[in-house]
Protein backbone atom coordinates (compact mmCIF):
# COMPACT_ATOMS: atom_id res chain seq x y z
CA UNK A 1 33.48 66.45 43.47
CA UNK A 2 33.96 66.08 40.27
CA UNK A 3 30.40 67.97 38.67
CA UNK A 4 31.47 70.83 40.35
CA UNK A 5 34.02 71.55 37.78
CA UNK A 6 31.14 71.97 34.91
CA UNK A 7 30.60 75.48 37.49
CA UNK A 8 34.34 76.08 38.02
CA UNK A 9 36.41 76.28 35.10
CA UNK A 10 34.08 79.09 33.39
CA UNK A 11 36.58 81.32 32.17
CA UNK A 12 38.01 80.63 28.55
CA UNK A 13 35.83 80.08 25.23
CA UNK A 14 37.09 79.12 21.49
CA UNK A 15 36.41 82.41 19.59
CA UNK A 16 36.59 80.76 16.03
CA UNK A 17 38.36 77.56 14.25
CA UNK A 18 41.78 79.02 13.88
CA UNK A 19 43.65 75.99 13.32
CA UNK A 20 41.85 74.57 10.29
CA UNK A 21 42.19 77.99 7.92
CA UNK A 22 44.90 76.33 5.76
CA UNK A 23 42.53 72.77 5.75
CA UNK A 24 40.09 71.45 3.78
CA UNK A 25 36.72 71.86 5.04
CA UNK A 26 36.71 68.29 6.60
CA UNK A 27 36.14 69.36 10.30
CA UNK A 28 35.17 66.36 12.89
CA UNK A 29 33.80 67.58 16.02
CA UNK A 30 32.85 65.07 19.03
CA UNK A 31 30.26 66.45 21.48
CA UNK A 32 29.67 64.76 25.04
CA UNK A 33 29.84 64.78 29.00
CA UNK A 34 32.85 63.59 31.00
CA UNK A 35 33.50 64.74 34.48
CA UNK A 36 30.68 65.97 35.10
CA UNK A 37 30.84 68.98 32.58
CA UNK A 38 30.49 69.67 28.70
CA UNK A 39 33.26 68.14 26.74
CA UNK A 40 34.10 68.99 22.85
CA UNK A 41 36.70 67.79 20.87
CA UNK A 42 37.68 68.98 17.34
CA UNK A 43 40.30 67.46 14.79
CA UNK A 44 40.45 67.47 11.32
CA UNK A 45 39.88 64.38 9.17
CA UNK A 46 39.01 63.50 5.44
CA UNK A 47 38.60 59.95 5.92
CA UNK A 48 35.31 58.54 6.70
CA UNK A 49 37.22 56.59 9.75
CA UNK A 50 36.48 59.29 12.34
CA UNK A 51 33.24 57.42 14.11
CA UNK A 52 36.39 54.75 15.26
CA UNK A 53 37.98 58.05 16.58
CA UNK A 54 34.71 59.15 18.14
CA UNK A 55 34.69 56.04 19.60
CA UNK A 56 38.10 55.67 20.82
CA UNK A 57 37.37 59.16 23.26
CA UNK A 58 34.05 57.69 24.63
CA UNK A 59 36.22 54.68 25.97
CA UNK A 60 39.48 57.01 27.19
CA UNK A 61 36.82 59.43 29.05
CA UNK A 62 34.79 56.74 30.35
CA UNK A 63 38.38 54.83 31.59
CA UNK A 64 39.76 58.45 33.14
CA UNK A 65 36.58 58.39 35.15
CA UNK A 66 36.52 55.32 36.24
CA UNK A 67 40.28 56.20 37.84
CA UNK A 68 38.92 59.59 39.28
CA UNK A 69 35.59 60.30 39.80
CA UNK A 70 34.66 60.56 43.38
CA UNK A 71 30.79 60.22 42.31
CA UNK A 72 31.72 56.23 41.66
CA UNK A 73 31.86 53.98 44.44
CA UNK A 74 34.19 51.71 42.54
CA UNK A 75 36.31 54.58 41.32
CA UNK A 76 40.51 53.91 41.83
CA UNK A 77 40.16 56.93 44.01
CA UNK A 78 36.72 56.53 45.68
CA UNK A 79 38.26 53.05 46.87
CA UNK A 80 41.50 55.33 48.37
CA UNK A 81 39.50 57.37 50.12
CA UNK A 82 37.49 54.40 51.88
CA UNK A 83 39.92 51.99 52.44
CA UNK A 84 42.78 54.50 52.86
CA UNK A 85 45.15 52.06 50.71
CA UNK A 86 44.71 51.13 47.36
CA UNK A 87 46.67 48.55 46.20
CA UNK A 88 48.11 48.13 42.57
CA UNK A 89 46.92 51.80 41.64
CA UNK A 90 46.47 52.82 38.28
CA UNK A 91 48.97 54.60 36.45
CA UNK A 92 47.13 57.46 35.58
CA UNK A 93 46.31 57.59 39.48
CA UNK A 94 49.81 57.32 40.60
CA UNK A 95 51.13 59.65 37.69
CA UNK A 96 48.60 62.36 38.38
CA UNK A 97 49.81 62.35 42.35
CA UNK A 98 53.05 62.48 41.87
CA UNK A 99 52.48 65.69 39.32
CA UNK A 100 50.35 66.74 42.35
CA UNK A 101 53.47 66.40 44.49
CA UNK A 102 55.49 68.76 42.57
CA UNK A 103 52.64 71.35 42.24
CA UNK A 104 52.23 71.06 45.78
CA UNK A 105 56.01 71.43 47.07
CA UNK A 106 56.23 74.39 44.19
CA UNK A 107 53.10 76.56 45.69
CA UNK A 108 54.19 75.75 49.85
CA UNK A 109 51.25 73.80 50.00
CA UNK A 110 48.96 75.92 48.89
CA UNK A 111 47.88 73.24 46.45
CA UNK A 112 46.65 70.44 48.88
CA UNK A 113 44.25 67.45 47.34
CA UNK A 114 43.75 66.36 51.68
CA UNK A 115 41.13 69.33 51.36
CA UNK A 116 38.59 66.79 50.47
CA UNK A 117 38.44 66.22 54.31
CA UNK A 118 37.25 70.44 54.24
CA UNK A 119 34.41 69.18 51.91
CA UNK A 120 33.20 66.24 53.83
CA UNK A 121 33.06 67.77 57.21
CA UNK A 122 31.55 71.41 55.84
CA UNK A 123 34.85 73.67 57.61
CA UNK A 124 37.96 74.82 56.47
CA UNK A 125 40.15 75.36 59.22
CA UNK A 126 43.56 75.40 59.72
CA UNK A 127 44.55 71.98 60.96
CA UNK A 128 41.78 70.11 59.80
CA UNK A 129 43.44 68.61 56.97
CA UNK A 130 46.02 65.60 56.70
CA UNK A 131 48.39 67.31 54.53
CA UNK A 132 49.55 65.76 51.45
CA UNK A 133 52.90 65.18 52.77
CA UNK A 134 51.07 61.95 54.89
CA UNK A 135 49.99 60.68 51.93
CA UNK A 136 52.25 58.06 50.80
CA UNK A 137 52.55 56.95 46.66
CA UNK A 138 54.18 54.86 45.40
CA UNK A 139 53.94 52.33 42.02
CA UNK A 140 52.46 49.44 44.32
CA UNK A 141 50.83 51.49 46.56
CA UNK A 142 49.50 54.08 47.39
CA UNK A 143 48.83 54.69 51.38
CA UNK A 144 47.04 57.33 54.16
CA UNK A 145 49.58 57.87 56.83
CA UNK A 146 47.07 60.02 58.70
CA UNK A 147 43.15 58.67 59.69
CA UNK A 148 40.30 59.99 58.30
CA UNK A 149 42.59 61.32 55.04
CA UNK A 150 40.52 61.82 51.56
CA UNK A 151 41.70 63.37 48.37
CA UNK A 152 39.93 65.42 45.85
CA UNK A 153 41.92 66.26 42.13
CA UNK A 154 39.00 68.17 40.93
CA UNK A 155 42.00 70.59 40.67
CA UNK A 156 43.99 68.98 38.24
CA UNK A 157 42.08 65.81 36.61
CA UNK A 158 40.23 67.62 33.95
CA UNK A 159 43.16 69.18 32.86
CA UNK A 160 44.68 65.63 32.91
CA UNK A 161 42.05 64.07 31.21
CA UNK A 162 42.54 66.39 28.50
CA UNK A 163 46.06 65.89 28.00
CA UNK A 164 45.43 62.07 27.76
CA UNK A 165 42.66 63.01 25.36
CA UNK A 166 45.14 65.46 23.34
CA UNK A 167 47.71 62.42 23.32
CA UNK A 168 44.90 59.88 21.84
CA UNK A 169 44.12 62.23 18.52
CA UNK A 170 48.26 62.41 18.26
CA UNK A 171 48.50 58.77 18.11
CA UNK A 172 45.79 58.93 15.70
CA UNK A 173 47.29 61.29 13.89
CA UNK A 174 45.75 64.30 14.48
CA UNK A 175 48.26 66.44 15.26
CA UNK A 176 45.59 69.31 15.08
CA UNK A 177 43.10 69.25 17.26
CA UNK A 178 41.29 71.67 20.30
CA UNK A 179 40.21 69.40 23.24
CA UNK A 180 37.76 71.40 25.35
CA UNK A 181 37.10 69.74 28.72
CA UNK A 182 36.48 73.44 30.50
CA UNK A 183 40.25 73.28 30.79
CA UNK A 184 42.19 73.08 26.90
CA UNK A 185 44.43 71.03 25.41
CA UNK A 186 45.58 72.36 22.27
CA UNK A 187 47.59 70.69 19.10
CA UNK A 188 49.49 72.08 16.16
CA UNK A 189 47.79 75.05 14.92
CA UNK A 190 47.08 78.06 15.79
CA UNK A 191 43.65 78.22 18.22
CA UNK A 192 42.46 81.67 19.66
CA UNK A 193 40.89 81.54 23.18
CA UNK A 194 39.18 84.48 24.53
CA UNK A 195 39.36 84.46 28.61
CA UNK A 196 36.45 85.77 30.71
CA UNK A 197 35.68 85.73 34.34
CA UNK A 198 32.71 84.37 36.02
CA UNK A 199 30.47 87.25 35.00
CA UNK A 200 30.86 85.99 31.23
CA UNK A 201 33.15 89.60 30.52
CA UNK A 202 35.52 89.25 28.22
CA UNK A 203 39.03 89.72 29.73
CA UNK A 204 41.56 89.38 27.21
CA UNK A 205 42.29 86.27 24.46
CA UNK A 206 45.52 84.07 23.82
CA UNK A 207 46.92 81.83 21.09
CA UNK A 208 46.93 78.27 21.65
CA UNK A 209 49.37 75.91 19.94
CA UNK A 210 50.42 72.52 21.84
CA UNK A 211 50.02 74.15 25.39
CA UNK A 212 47.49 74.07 27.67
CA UNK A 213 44.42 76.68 29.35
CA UNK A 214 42.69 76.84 32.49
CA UNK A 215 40.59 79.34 34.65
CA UNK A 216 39.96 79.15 37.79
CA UNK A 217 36.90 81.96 39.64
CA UNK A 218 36.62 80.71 43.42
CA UNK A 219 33.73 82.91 43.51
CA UNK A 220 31.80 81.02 41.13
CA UNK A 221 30.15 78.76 43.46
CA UNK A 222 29.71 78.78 47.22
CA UNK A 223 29.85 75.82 49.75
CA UNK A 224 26.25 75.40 51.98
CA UNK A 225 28.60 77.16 54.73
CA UNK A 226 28.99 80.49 52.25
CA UNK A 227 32.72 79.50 51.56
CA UNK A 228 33.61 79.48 48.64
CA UNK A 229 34.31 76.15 46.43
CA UNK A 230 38.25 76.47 46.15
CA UNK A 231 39.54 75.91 49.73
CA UNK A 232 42.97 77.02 51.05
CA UNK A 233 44.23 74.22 53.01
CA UNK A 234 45.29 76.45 56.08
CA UNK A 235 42.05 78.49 56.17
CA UNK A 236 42.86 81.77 54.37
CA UNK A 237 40.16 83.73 51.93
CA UNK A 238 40.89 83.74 47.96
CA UNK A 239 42.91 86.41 46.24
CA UNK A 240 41.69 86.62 43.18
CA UNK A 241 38.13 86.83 41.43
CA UNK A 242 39.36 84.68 38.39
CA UNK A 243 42.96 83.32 37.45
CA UNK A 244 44.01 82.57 34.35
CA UNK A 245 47.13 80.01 33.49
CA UNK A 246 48.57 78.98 29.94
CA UNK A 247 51.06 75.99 30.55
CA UNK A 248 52.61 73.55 29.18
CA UNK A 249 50.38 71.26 29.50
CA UNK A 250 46.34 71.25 30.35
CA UNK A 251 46.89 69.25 33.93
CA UNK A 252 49.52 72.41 34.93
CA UNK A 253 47.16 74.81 34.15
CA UNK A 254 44.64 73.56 35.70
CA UNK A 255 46.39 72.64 38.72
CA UNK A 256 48.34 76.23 38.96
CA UNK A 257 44.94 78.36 38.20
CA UNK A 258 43.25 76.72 41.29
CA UNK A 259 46.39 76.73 43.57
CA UNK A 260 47.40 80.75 42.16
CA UNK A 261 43.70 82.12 43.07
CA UNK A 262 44.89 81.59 46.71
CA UNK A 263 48.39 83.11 46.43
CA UNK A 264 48.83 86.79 46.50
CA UNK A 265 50.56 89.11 43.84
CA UNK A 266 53.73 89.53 45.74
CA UNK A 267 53.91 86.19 45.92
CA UNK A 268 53.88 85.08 42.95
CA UNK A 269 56.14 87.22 41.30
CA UNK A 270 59.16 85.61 43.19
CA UNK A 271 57.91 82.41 42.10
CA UNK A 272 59.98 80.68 38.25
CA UNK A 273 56.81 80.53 36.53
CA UNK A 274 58.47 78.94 33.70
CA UNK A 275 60.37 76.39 36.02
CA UNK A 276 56.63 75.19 36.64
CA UNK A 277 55.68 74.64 33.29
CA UNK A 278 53.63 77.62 33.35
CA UNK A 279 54.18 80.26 29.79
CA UNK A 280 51.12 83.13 31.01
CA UNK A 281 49.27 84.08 33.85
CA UNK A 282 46.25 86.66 34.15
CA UNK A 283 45.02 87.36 37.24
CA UNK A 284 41.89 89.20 37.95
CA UNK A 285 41.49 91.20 41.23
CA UNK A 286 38.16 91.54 42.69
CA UNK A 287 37.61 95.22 41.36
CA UNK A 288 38.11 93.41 38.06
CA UNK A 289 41.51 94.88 36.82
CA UNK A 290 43.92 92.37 34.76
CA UNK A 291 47.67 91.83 35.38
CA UNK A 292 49.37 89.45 33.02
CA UNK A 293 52.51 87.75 34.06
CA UNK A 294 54.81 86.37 31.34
């Protein structure tokens, strides 16, 4: 669900302003809620039109929700999960599953949104899930093969929202900007991000400049069974205490973060992290040592 993500993505804070050194001191900063969590978005701007700007990211945010958030009834993908068709899907909808699809083949299905039927029924078990390969999308439609299917992209559609976010301040013409969504989309410029784990330590920092950040600490919150809130789709326990991804863009990041806390280390080093979009990785074992990949 999607407030669970204000709990979730805990990992990476702005340390400081970078991009706007060489600026004039004409900083715009929008402050609000969307998806359930804290949601900041800086640009710069000497104008005086930035309240149509301000504006123009209340309407995208409330429009992304109304296409994902499983906490609205008349949601694109509330209406999936009830009716088990949807007919005419958004494009944001069908554009975020088919990204889903290639995160999903690229991790061995690791990365499973059918684990939504894990969160309605309390029990992760092996078996218990549809498997996104019965879930059929397509432009016109998009279609449960399997009974009693439901999807959850609380893994991914933060980091989405913040690309789509990032891509309204470029058409705007702000080609620097920070979007902070708990997952980061980052413009031009050059934004430092310092990385912590769910215990608010500071693990190491990066440089941001038209990529995207996302952490992921399954630990963070447990399920009313004890389980924790990041669910392997055939039943097996986390890896990792937090996991840290730079990408391409925001939706990867997210999307790999939550998929790589379930993947051991071997694993993942025979994987073409840059193949998936994906520039860093830092991945924090539970004794709390850091290995950084790329």
């Amino acid at each position: 669900m999607m407030q669970r993500r204000n709990v979730l993505k805990i990992g990476a804070a702005a340390l400081g302003a970078m991009a706007f050194a060489r600026y004039t001191p004409s900083r715009r900063e929008w402050r609000g809620r969307g998806f359930g969590a804290d949601l900041s978005v800086v640009f710069h701007d000497g104008s005086e039109d930035h309240e149509r700007i301000f504006s123009a990211i209340e309407t995208e945010v409330e429009r992304l929700e109304q296409v994902f958030s499983l906490f609205r009834p008349s949601s694109a993908i509330s209406r999936l999960n009830r009716d088990g068709e949807l007919h005419n899907p958004p494009k944001d909808l069908v554009a975020l599953l088919e990204m889903s699809k290639r995160v999903w083949t690229a991790t061995d299905g690791v990365f499973d949104p059918t684990v939504q039927s894990v969160w309605q029924d309390g029990h992760a078990q092996k078996g218990t899930i549809a498997g996104f390969d019965t879930v059929d999308v397509r432009s016109d439609l998009i279609r449960f093969e399997k009974p009693g299917t439901a999807l959850t992209l609380n893994g991914i559609a933060q980091g989405y929202a913040s690309d789509q976010l990032s891509r309204l301040l470029q058409h705007w013409g702000h080609a620097a900007h920070l979007v902070n969504l708990g997952e980061f989309a980052a413009g031009d410029g050059d934004w430092r991000i310092g990385i912590e784990n769910s215990e608010a330590q500071r693990l190491t920092h990066t440089d941001l400049s038209n990529l995207g950040l996302a952490t992921s600490a399954p630990g963070a919150m447990k399920r009313a069974n004890g389980q924790t809130h990041i669910v392997h789709p055939f039943g097996k326990a986390p890896v990792w205490k937090t996991v840290t991804v730079q990408a391409q863009t925001s939706a990867l990041a997210d999307a790999y973060s939550t998929a790589l806390s379930l993947v051991p280390h071997a694993k993942i080093e025979t994987m073409d992290l840059a193949a998936m979009g994906i520039t860093k990785v830092w991945l924090e074992n539970p004794k709390g040592a850091v290995i950084q990949l790329g």
